[in-house]
C-alpha atoms as a PDB file:
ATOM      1  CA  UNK A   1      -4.072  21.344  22.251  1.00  0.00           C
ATOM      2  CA  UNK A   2      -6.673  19.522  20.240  1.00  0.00           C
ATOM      3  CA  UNK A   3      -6.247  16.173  18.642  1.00  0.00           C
ATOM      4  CA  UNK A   4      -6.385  16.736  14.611  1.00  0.00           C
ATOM      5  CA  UNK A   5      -8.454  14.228  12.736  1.00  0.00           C
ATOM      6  CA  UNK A   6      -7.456  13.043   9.343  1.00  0.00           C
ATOM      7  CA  UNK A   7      -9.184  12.412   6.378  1.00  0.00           C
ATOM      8  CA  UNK A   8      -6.391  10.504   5.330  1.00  0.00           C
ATOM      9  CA  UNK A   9      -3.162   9.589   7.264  1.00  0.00           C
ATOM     10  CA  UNK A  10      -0.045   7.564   7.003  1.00  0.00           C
ATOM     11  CA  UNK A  11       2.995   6.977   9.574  1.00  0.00           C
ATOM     12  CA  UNK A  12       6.617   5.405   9.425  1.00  0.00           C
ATOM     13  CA  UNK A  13       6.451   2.266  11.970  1.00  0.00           C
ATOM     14  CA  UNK A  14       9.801   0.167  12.569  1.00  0.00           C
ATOM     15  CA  UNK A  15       9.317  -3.859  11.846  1.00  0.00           C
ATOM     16  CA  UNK A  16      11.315  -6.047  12.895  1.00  0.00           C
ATOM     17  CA  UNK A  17      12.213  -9.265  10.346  1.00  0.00           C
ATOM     18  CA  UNK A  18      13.305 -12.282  11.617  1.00  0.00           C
ATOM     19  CA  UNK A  19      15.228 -14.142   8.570  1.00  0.00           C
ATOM     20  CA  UNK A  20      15.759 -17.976   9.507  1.00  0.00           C
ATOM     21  CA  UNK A  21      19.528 -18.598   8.887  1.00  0.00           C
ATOM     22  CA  UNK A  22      21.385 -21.653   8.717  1.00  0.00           C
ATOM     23  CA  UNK A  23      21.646 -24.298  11.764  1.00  0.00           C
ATOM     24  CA  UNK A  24      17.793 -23.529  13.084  1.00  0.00           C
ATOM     25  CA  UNK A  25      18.667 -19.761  14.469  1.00  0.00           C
ATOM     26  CA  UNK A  26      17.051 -16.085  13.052  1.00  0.00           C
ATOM     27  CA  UNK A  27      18.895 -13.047  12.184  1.00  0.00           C
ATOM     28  CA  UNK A  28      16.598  -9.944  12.974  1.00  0.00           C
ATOM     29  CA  UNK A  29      17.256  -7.031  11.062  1.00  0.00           C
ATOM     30  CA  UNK A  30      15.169  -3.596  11.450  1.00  0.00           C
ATOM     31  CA  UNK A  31      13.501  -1.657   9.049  1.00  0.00           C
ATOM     32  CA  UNK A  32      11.067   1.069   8.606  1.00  0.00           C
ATOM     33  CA  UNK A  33       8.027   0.549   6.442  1.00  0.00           C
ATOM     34  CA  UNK A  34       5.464   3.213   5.731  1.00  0.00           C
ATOM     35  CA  UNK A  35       1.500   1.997   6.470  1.00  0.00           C
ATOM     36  CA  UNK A  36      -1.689   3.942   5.664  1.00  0.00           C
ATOM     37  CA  UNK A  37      -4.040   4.105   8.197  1.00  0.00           C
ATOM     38  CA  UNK A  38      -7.694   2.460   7.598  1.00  0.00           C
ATOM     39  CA  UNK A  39     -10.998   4.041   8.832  1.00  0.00           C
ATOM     40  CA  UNK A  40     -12.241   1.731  11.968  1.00  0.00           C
ATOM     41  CA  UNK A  41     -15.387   0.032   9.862  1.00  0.00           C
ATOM     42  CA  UNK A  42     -12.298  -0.989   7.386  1.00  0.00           C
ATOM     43  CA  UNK A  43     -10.574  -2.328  10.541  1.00  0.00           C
ATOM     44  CA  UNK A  44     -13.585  -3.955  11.884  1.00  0.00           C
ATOM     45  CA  UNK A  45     -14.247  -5.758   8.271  1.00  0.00           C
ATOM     46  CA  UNK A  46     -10.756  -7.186   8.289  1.00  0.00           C
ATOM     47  CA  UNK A  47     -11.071  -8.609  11.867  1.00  0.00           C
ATOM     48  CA  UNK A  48     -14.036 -10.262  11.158  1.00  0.00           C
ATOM     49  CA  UNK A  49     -12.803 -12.060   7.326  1.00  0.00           C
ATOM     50  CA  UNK A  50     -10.544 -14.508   8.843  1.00  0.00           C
ATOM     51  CA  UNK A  51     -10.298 -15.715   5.154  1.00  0.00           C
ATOM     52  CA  UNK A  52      -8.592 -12.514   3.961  1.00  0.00           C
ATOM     53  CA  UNK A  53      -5.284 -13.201   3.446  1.00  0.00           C
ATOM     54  CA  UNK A  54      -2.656 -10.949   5.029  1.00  0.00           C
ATOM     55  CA  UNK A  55      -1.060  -9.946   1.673  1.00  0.00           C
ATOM     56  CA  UNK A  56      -4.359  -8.633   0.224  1.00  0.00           C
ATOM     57  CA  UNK A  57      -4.730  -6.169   3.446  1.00  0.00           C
ATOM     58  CA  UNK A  58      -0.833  -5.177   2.971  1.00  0.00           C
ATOM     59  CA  UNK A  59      -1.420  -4.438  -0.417  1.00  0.00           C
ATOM     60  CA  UNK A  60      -3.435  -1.867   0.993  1.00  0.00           C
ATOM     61  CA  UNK A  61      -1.769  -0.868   3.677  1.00  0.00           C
ATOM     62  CA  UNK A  62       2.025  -0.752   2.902  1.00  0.00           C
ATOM     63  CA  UNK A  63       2.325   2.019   1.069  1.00  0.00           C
ATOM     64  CA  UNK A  64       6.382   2.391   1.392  1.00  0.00           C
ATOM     65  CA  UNK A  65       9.576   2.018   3.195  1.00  0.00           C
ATOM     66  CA  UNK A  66      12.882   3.697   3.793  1.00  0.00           C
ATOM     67  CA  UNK A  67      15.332   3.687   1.114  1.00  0.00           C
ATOM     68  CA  UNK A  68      17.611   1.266   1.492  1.00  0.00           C
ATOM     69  CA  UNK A  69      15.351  -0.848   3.377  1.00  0.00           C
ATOM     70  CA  UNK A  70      15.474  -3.670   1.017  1.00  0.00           C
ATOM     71  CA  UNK A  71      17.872  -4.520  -1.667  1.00  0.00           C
ATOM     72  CA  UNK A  72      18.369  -7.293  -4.479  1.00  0.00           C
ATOM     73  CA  UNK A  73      20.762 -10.052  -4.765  1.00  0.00           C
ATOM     74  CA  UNK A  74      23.161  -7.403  -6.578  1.00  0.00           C
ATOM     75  CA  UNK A  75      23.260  -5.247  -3.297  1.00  0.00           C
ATOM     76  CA  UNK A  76      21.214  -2.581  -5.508  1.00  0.00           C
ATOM     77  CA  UNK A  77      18.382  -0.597  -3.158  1.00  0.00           C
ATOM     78  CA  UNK A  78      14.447  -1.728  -4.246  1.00  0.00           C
ATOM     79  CA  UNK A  79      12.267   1.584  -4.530  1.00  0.00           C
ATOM     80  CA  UNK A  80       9.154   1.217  -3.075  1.00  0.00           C
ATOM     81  CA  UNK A  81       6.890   0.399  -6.076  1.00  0.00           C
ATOM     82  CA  UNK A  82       4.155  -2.108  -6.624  1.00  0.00           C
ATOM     83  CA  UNK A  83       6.743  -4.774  -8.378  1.00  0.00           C
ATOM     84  CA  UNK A  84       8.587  -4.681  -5.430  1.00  0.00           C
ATOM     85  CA  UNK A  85       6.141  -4.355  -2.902  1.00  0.00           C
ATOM     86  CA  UNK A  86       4.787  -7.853  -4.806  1.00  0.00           C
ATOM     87  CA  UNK A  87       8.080  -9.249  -4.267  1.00  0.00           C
ATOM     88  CA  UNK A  88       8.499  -8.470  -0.783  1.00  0.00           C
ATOM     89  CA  UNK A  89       5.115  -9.835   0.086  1.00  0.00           C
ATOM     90  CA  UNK A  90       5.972 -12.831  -1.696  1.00  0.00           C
ATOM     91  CA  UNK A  91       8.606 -13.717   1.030  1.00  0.00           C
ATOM     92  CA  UNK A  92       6.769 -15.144   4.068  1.00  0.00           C
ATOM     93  CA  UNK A  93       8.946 -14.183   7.306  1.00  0.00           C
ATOM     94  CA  UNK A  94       8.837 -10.819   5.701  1.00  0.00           C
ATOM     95  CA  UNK A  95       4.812 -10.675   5.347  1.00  0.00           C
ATOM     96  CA  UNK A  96       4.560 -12.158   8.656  1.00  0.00           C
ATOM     97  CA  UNK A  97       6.936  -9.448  10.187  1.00  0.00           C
ATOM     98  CA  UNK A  98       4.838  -6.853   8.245  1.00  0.00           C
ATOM     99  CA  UNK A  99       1.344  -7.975   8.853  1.00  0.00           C
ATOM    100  CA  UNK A 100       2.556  -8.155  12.479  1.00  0.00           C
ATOM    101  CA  UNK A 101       3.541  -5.065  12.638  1.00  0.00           C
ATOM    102  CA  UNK A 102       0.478  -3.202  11.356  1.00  0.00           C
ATOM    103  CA  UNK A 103      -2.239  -4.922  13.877  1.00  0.00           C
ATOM    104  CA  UNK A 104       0.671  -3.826  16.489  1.00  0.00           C
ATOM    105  CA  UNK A 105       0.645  -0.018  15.374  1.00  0.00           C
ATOM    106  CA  UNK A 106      -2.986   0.086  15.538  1.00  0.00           C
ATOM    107  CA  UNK A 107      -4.050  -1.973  18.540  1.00  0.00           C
ATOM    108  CA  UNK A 108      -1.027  -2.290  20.708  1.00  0.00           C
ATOM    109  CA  UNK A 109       0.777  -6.106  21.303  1.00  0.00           C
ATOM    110  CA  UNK A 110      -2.252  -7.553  22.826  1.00  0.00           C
ATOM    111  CA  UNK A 111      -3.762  -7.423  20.029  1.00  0.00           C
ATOM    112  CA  UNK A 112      -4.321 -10.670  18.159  1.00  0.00           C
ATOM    113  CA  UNK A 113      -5.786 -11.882  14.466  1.00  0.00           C
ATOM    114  CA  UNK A 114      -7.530 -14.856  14.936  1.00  0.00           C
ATOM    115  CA  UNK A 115      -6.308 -16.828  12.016  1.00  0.00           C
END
């Protein structure tokens, strides 16, 4: 069977967040975000720019998540949008779960940002 190249492809990956809670512990919670896949050279670029910050290469990478995945103080679900996706980035131990998990999906956990 051959291996199909795509012009353009995007895949559900599982994050996990870790939310600090009160007394110096985390909750983790589990959640499925949708990435788009960048062409190597884009890949390469980011790598090299240790100055670009993580929630300018998530704004171009997350490109949804699983209803349900994240809701307001109300309890009511937060379609994936670009309001929300702003939001969400906004939170840090969420942006650091996310940016995480991205450089995981694409290079395997060895693989390390150097900023």
């Amino acid at each position: 069977m051959a291996f199909v190249i795509k012009k353009e492809k995007a895949y559900t990956w599982p994050i996990t967040i870790s939310e600090p809670s009160d007394g110096g512990g985390f909750v983790d919670q589990k959640v499925r975000v949708k990435f788009k896949m960048l062409p190597q050279a884009r890949i390469d670029e980011v790598i090299r720019n240790e100055a670009e910050q993580d929630a300018d290469i998530l704004s171009d990478v997350l490109i949804g998540w699983d209803d349900g995945t994240f809701n307001d103080e109300a309890g009511n679900g937060l379609p994936f949008n670009v309001e929300n996706k702003d939001l969400i980035l906004s939170v840090p131990f969420i942006r650091n779960a996310l940016i995480k998990g991205f450089f995981e999906s694409i290079a395997g956990k060895q693989f390390k940002r150097k900023n």
